[in-house]
PDB file of N, CA and C in Angstrom:
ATOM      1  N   UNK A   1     129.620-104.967  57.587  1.00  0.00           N
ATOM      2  CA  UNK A   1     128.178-104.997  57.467  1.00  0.00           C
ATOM      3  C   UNK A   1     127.762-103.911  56.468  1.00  0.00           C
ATOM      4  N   UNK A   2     127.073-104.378  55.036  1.00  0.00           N
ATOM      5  CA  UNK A   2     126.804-103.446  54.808  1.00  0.00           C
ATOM      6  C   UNK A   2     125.569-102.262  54.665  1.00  0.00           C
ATOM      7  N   UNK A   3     125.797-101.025  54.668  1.00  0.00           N
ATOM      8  CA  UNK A   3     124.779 -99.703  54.935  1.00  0.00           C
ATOM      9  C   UNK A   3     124.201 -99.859  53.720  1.00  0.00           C
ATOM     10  N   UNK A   4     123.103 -99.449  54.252  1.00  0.00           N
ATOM     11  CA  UNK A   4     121.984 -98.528  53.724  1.00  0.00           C
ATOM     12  C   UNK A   4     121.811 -96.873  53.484  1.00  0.00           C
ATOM     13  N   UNK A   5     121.204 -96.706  52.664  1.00  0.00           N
ATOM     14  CA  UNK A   5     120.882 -94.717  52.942  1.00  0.00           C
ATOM     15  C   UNK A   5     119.402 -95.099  52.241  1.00  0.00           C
ATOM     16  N   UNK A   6     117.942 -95.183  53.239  1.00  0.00           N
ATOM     17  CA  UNK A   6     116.746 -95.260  52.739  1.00  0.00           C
ATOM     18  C   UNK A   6     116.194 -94.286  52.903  1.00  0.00           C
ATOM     19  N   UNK A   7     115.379 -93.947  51.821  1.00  0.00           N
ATOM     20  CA  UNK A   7     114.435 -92.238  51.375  1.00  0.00           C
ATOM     21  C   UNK A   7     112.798 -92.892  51.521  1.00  0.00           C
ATOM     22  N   UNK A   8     112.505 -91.765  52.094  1.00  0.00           N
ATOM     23  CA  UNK A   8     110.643 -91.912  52.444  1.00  0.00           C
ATOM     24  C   UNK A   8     110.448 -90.132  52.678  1.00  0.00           C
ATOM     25  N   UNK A   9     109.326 -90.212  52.323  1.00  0.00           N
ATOM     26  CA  UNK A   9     109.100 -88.893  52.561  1.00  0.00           C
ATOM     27  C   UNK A   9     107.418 -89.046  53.524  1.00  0.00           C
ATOM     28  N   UNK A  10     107.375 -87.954  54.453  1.00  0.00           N
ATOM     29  CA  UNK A  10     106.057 -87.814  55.356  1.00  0.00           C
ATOM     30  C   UNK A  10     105.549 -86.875  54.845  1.00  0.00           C
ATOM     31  N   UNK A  11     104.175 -86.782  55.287  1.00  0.00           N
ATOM     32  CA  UNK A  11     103.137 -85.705  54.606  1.00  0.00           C
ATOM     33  C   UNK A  11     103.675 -84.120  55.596  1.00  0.00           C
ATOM     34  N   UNK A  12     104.253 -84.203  56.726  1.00  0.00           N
ATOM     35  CA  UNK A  12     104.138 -83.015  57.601  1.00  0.00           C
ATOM     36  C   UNK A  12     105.456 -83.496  58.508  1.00  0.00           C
ATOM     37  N   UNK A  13     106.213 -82.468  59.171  1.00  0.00           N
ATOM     38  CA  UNK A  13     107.014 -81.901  60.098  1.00  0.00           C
ATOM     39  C   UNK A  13     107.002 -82.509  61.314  1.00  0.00           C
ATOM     40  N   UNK A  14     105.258 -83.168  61.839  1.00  0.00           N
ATOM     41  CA  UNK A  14     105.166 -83.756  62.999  1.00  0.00           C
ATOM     42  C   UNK A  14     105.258 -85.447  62.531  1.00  0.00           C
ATOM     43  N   UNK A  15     105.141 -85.880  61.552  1.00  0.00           N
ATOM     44  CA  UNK A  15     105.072 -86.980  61.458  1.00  0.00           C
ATOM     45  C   UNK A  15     106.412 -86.994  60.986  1.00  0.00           C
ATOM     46  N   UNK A  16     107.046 -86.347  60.485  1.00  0.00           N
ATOM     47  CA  UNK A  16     108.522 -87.048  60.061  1.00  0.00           C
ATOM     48  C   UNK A  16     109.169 -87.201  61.292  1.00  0.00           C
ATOM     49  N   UNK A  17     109.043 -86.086  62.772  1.00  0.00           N
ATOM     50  CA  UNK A  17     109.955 -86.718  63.458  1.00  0.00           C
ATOM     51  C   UNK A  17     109.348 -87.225  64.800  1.00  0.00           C
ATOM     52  N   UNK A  18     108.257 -87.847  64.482  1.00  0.00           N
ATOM     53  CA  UNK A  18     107.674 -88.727  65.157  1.00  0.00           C
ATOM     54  C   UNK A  18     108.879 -90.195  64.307  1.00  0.00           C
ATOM     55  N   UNK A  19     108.531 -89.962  63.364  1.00  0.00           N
ATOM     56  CA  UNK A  19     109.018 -91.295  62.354  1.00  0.00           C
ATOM     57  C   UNK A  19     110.495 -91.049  62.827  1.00  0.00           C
ATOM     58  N   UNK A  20     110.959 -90.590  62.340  1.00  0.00           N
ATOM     59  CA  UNK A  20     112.820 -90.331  62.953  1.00  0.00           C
ATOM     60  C   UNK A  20     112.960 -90.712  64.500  1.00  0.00           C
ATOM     61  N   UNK A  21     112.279 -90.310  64.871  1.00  0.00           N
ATOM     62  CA  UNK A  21     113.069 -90.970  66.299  1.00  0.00           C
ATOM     63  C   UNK A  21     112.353 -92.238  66.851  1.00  0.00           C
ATOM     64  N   UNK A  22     111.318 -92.726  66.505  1.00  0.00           N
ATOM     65  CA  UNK A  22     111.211 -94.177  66.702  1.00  0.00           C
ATOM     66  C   UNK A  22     112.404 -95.081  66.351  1.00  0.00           C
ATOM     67  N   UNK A  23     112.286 -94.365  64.688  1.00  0.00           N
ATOM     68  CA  UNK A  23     113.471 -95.091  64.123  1.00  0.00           C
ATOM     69  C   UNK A  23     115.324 -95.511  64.967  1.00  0.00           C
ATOM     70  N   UNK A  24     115.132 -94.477  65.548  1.00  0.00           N
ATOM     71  CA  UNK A  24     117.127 -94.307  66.203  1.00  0.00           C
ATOM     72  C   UNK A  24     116.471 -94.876  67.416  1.00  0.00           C
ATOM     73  N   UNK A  25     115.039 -94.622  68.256  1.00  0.00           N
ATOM     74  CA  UNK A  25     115.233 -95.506  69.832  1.00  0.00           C
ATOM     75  C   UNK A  25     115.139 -96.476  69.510  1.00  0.00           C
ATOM     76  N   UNK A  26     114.427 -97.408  68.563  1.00  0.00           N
ATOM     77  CA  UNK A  26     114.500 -98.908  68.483  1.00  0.00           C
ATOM     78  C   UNK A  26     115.595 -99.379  67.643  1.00  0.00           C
ATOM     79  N   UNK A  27     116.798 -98.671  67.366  1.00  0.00           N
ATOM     80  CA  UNK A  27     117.678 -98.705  66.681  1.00  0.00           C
ATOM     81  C   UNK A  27     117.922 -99.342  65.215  1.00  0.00           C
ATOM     82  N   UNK A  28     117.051 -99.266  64.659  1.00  0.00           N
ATOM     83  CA  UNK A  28     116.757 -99.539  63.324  1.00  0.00           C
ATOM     84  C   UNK A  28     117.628 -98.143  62.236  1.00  0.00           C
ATOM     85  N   UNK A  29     117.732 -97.544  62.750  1.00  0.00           N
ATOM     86  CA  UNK A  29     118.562 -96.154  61.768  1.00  0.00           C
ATOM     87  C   UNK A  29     119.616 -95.804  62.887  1.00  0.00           C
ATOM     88  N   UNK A  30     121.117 -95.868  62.433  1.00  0.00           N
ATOM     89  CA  UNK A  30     121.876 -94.947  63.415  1.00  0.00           C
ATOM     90  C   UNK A  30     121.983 -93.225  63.084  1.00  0.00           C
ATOM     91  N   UNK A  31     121.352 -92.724  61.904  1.00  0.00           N
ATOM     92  CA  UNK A  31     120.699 -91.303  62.076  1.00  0.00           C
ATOM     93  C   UNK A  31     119.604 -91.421  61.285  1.00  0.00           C
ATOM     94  N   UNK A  32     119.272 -90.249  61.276  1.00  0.00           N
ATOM     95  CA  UNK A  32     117.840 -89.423  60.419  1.00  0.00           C
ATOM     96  C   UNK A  32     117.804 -88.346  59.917  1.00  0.00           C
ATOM     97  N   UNK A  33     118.267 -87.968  59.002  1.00  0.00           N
ATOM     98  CA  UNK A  33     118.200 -86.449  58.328  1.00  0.00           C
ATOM     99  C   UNK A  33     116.822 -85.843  57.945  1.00  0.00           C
ATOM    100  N   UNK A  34     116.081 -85.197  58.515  1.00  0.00           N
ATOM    101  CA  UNK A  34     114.908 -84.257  58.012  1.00  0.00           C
ATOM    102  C   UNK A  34     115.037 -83.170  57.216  1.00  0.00           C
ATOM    103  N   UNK A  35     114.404 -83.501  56.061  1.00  0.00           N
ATOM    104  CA  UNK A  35     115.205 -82.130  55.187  1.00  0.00           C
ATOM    105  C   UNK A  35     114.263 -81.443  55.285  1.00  0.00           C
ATOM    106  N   UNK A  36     114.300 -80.241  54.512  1.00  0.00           N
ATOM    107  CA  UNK A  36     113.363 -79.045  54.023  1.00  0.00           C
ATOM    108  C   UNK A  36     112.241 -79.626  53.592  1.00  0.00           C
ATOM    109  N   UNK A  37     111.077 -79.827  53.690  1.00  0.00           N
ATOM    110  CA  UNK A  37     109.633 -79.476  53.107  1.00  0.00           C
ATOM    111  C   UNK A  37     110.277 -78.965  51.541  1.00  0.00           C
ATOM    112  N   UNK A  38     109.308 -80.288  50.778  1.00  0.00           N
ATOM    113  CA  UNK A  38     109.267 -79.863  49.158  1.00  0.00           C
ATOM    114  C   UNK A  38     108.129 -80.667  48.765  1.00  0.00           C
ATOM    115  N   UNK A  39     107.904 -80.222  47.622  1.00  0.00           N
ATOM    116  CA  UNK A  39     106.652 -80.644  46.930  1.00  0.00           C
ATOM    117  C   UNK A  39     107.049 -81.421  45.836  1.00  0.00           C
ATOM    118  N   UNK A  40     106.369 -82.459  46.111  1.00  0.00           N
ATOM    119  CA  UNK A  40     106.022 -83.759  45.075  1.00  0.00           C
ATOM    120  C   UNK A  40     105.111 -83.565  44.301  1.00  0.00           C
ATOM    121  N   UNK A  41     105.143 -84.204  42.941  1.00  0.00           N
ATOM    122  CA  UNK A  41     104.705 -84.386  41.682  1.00  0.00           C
ATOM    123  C   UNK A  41     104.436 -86.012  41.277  1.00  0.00           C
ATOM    124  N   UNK A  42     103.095 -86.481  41.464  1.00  0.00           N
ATOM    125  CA  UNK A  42     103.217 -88.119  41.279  1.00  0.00           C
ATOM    126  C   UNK A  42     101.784 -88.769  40.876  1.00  0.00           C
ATOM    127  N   UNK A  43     101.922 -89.450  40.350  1.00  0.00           N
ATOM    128  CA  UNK A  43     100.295 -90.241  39.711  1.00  0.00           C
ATOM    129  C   UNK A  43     100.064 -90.781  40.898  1.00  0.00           C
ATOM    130  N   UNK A  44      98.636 -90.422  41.326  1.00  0.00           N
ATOM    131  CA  UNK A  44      97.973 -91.947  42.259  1.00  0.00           C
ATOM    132  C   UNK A  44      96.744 -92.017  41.817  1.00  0.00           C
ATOM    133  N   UNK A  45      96.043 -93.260  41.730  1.00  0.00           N
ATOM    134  CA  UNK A  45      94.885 -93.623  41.380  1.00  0.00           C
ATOM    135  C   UNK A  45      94.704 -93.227  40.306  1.00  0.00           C
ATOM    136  N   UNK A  46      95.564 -93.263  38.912  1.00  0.00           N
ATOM    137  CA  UNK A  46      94.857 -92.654  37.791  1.00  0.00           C
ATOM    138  C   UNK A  46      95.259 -91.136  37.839  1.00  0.00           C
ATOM    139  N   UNK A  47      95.513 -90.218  38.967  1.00  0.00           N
ATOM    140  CA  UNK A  47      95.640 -88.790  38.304  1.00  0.00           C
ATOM    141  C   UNK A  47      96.634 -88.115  39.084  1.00  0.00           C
ATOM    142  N   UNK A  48      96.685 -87.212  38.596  1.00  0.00           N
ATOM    143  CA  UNK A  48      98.194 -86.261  38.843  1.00  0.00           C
ATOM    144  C   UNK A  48      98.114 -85.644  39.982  1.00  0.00           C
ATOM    145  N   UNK A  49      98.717 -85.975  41.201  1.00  0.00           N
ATOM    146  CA  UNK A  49      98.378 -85.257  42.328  1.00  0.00           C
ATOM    147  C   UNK A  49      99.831 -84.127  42.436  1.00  0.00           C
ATOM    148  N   UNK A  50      99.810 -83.457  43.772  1.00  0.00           N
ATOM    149  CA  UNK A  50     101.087 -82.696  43.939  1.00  0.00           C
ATOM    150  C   UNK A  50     100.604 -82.622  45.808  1.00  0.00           C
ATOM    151  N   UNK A  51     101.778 -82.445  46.826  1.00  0.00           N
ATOM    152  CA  UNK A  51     101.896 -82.536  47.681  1.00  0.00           C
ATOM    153  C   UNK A  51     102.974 -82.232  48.381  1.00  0.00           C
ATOM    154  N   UNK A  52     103.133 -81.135  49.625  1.00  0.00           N
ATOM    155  CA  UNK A  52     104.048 -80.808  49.908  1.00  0.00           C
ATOM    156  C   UNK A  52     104.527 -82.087  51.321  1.00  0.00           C
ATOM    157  N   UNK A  53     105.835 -82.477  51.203  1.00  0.00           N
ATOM    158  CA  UNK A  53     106.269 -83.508  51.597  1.00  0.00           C
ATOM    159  C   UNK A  53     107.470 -82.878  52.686  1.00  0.00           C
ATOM    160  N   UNK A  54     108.183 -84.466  53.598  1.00  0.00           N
ATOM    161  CA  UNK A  54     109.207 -83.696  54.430  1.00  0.00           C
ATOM    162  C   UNK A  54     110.081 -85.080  53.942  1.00  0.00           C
ATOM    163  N   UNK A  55     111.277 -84.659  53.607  1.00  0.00           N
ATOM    164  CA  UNK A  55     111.803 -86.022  52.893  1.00  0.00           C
ATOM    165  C   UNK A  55     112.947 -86.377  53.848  1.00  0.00           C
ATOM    166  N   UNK A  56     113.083 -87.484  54.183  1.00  0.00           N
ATOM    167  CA  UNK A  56     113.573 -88.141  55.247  1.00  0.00           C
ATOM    168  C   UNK A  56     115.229 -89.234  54.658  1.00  0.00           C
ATOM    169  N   UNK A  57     116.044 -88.783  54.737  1.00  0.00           N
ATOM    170  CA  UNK A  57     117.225 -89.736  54.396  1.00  0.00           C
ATOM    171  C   UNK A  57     117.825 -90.678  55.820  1.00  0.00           C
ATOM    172  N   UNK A  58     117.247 -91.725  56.121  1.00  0.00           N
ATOM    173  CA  UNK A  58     117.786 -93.057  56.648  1.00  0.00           C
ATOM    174  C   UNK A  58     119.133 -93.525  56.513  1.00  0.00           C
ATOM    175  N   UNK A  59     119.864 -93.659  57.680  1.00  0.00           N
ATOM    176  CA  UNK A  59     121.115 -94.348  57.666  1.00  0.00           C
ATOM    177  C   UNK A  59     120.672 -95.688  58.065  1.00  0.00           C
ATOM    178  N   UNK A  60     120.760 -96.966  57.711  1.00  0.00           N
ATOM    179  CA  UNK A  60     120.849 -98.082  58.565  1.00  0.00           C
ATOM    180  C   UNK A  60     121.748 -99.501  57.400  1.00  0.00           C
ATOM    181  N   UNK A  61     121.704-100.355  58.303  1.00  0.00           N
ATOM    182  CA  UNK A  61     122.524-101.553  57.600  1.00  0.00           C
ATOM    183  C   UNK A  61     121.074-102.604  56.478  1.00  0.00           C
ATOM    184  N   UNK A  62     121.799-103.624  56.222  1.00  0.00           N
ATOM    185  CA  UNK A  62     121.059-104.158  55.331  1.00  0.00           C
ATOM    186  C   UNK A  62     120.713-105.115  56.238  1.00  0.00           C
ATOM    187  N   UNK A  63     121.076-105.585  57.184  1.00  0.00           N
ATOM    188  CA  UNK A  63     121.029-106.469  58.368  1.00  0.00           C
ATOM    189  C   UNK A  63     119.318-105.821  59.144  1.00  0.00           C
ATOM    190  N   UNK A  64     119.280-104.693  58.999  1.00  0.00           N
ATOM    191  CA  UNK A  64     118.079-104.328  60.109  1.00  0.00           C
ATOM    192  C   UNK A  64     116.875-103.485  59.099  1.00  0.00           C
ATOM    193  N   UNK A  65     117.708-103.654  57.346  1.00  0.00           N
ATOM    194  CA  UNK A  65     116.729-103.320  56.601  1.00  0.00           C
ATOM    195  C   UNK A  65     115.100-103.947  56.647  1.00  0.00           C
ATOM    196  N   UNK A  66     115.253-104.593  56.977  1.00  0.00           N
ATOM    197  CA  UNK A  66     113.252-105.924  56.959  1.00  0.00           C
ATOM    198  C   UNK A  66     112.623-104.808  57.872  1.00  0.00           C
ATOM    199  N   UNK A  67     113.383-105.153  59.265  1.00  0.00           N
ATOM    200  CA  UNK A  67     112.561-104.064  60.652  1.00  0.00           C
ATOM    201  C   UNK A  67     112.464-103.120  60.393  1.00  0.00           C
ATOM    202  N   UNK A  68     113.180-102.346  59.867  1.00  0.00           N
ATOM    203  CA  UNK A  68     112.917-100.521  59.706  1.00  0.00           C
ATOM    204  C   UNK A  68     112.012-100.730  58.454  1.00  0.00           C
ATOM    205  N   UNK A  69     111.656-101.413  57.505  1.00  0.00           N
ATOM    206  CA  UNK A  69     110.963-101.398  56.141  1.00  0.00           C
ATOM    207  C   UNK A  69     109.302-101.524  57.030  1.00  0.00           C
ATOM    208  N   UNK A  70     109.647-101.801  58.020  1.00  0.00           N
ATOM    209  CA  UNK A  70     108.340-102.711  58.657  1.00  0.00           C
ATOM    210  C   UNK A  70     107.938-101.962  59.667  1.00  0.00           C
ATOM    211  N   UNK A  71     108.656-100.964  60.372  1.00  0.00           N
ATOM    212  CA  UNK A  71     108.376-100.253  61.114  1.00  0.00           C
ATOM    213  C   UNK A  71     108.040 -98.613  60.468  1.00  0.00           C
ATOM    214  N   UNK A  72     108.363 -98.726  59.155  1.00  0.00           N
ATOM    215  CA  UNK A  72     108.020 -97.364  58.749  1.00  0.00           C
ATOM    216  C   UNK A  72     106.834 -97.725  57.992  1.00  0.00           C
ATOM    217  N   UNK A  73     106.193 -99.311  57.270  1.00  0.00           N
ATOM    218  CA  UNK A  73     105.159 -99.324  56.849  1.00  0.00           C
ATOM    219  C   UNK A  73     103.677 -98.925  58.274  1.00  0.00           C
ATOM    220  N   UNK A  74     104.597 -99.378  59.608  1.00  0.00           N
ATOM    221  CA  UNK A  74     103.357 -99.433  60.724  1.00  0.00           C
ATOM    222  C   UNK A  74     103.068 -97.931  61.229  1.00  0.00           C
ATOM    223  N   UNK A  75     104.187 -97.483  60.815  1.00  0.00           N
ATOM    224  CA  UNK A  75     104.266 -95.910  61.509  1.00  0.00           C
ATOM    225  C   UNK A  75     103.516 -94.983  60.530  1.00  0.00           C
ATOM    226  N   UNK A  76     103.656 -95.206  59.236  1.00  0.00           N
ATOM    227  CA  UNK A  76     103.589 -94.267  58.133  1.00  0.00           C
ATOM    228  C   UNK A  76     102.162 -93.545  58.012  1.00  0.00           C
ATOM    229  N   UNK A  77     101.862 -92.372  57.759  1.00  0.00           N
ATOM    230  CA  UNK A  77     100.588 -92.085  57.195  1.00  0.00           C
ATOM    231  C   UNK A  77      99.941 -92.734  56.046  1.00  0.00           C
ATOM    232  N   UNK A  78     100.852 -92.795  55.174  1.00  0.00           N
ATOM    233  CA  UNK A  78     100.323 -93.183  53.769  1.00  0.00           C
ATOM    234  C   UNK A  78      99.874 -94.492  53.928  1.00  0.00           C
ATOM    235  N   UNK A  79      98.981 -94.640  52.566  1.00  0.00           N
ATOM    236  CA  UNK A  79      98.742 -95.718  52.272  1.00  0.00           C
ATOM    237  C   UNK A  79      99.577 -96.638  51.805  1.00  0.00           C
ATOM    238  N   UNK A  80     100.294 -96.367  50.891  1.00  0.00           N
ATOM    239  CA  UNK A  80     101.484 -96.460  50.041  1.00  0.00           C
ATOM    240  C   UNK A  80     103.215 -95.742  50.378  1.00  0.00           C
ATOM    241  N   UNK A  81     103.404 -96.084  51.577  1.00  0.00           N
ATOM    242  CA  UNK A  81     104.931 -95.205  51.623  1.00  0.00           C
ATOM    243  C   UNK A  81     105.603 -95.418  50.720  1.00  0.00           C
ATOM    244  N   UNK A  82     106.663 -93.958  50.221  1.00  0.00           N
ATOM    245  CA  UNK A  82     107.961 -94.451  49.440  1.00  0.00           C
ATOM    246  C   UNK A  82     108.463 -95.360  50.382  1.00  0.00           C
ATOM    247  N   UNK A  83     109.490 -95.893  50.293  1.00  0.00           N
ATOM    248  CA  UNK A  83     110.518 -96.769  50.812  1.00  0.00           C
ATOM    249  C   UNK A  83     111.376 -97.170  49.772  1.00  0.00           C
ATOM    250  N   UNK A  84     112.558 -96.286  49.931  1.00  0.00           N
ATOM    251  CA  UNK A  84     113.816 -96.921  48.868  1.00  0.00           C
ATOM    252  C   UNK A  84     114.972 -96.805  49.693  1.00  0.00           C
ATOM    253  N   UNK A  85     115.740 -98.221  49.367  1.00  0.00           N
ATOM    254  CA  UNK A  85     117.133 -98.363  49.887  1.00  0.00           C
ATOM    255  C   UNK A  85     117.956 -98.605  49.005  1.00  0.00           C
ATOM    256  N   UNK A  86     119.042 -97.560  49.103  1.00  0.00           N
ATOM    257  CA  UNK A  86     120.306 -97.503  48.347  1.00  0.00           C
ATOM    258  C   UNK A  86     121.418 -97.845  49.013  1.00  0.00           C
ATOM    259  N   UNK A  87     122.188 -99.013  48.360  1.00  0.00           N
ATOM    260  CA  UNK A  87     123.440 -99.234  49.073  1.00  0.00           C
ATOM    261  C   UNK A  87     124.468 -98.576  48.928  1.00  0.00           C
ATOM    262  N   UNK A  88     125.027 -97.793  50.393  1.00  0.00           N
ATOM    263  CA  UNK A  88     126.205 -97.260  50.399  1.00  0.00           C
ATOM    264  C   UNK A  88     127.705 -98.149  50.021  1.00  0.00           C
ATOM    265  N   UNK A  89     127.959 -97.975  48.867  1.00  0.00           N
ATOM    266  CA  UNK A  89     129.333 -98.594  48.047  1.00  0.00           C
ATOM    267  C   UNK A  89     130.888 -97.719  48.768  1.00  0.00           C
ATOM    268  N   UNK A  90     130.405 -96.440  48.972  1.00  0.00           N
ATOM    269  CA  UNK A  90     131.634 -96.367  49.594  1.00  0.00           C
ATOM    270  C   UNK A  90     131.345 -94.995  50.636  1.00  0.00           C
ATOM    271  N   UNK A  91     132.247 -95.180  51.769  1.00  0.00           N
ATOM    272  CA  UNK A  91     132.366 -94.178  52.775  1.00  0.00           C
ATOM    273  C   UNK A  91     133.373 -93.683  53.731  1.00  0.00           C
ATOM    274  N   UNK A  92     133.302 -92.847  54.406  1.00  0.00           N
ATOM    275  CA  UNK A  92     134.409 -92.654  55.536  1.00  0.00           C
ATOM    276  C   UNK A  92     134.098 -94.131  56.196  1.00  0.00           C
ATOM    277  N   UNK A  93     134.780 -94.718  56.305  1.00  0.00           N
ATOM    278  CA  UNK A  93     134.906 -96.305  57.183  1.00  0.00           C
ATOM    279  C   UNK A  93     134.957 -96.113  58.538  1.00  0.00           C
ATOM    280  N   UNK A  94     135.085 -94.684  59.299  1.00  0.00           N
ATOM    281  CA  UNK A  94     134.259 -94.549  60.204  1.00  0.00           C
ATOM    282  C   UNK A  94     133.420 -94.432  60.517  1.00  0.00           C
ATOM    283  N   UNK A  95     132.414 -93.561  59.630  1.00  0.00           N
ATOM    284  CA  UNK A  95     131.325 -93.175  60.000  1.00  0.00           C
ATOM    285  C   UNK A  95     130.453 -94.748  59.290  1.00  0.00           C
ATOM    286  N   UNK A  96     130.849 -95.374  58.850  1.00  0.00           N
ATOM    287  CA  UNK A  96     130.146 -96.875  58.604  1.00  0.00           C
ATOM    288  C   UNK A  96     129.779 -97.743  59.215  1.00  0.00           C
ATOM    289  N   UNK A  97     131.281 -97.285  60.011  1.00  0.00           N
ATOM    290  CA  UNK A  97     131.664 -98.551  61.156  1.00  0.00           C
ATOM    291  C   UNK A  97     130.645 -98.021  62.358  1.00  0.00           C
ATOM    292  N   UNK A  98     130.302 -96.631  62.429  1.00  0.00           N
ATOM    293  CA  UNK A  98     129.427 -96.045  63.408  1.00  0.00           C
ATOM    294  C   UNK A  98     127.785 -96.792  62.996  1.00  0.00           C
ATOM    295  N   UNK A  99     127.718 -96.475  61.945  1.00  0.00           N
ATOM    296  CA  UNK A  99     126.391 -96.914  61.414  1.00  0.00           C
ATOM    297  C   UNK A  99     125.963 -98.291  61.972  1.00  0.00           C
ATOM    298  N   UNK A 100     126.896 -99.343  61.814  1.00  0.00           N
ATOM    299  CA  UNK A 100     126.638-100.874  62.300  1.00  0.00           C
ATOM    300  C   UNK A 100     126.653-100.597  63.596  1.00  0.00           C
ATOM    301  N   UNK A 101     127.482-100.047  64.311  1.00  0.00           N
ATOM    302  CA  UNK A 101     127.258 -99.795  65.586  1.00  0.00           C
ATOM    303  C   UNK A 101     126.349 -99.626  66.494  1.00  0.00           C
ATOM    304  N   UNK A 102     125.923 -98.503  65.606  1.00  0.00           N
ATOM    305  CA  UNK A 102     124.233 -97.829  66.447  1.00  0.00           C
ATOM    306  C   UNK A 102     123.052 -98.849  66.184  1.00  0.00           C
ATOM    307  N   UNK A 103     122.901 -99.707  65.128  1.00  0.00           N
ATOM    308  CA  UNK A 103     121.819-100.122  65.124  1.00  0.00           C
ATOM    309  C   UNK A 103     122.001-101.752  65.288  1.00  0.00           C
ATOM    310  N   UNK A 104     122.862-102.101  65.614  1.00  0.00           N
ATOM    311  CA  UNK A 104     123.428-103.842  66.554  1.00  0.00           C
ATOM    312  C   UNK A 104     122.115-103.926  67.376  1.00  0.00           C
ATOM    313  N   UNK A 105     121.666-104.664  67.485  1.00  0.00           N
ATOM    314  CA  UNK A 105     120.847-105.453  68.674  1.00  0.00           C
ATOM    315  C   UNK A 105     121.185-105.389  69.697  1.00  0.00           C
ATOM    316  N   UNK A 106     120.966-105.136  70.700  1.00  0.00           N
ATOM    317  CA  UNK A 106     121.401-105.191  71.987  1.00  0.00           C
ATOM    318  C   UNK A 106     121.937-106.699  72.775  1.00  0.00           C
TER     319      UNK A 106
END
């Protein structure tokens, strides 16, 4: 089955892991990395904004990519979430095989 590694970033600390752990109880991500608070640089509406962000790296499969795309548009602050998924091409084939694992359907 193959993984995912999807990037979104939240406006604040409480909303990223509000967002992270919805994500792993409804098993849509088998982890969630919360990184450090950094500041973004990005056009919206015509002008140059900047914003300090909490950037979020997603483990999940391509199988449960739709639901988690769909559950982070319902969860999200923004108007506009990032949402990008990059396919993992290669890995420890355990920790892969973990990944499909955690987020199987019950």
């Amino acid at each position: 089955m193959p993984a995912l590694l999807v990037l979104t970033n939240c406006p604040d600390q409480a909303s990223a892991e509000s967002l992270a752990n919805a994500l792993v109880e409804r098993r849509l991500a088998a982890c969630v990395n919360i990184l450090a608070p950094c500041r973004s640089v990005y056009r919206w509406q015509g002008r140059i904004e900047s914003a300090g962000e909490v950037p979020l790296l997603i483990k999940t499969t391509d199988e449960r990519y739709a639901e988690l795309e769909t559950e982070i548009r319902t969860r999200h602050p923004y108007e506009l979430p990032e949402v990008v998924a990059v396919p993992i091409e290669r890995g420890l084939p355990a920790y892969l095989e973990w990944v499909g694992d955690e987020t199987r359907r019950d």
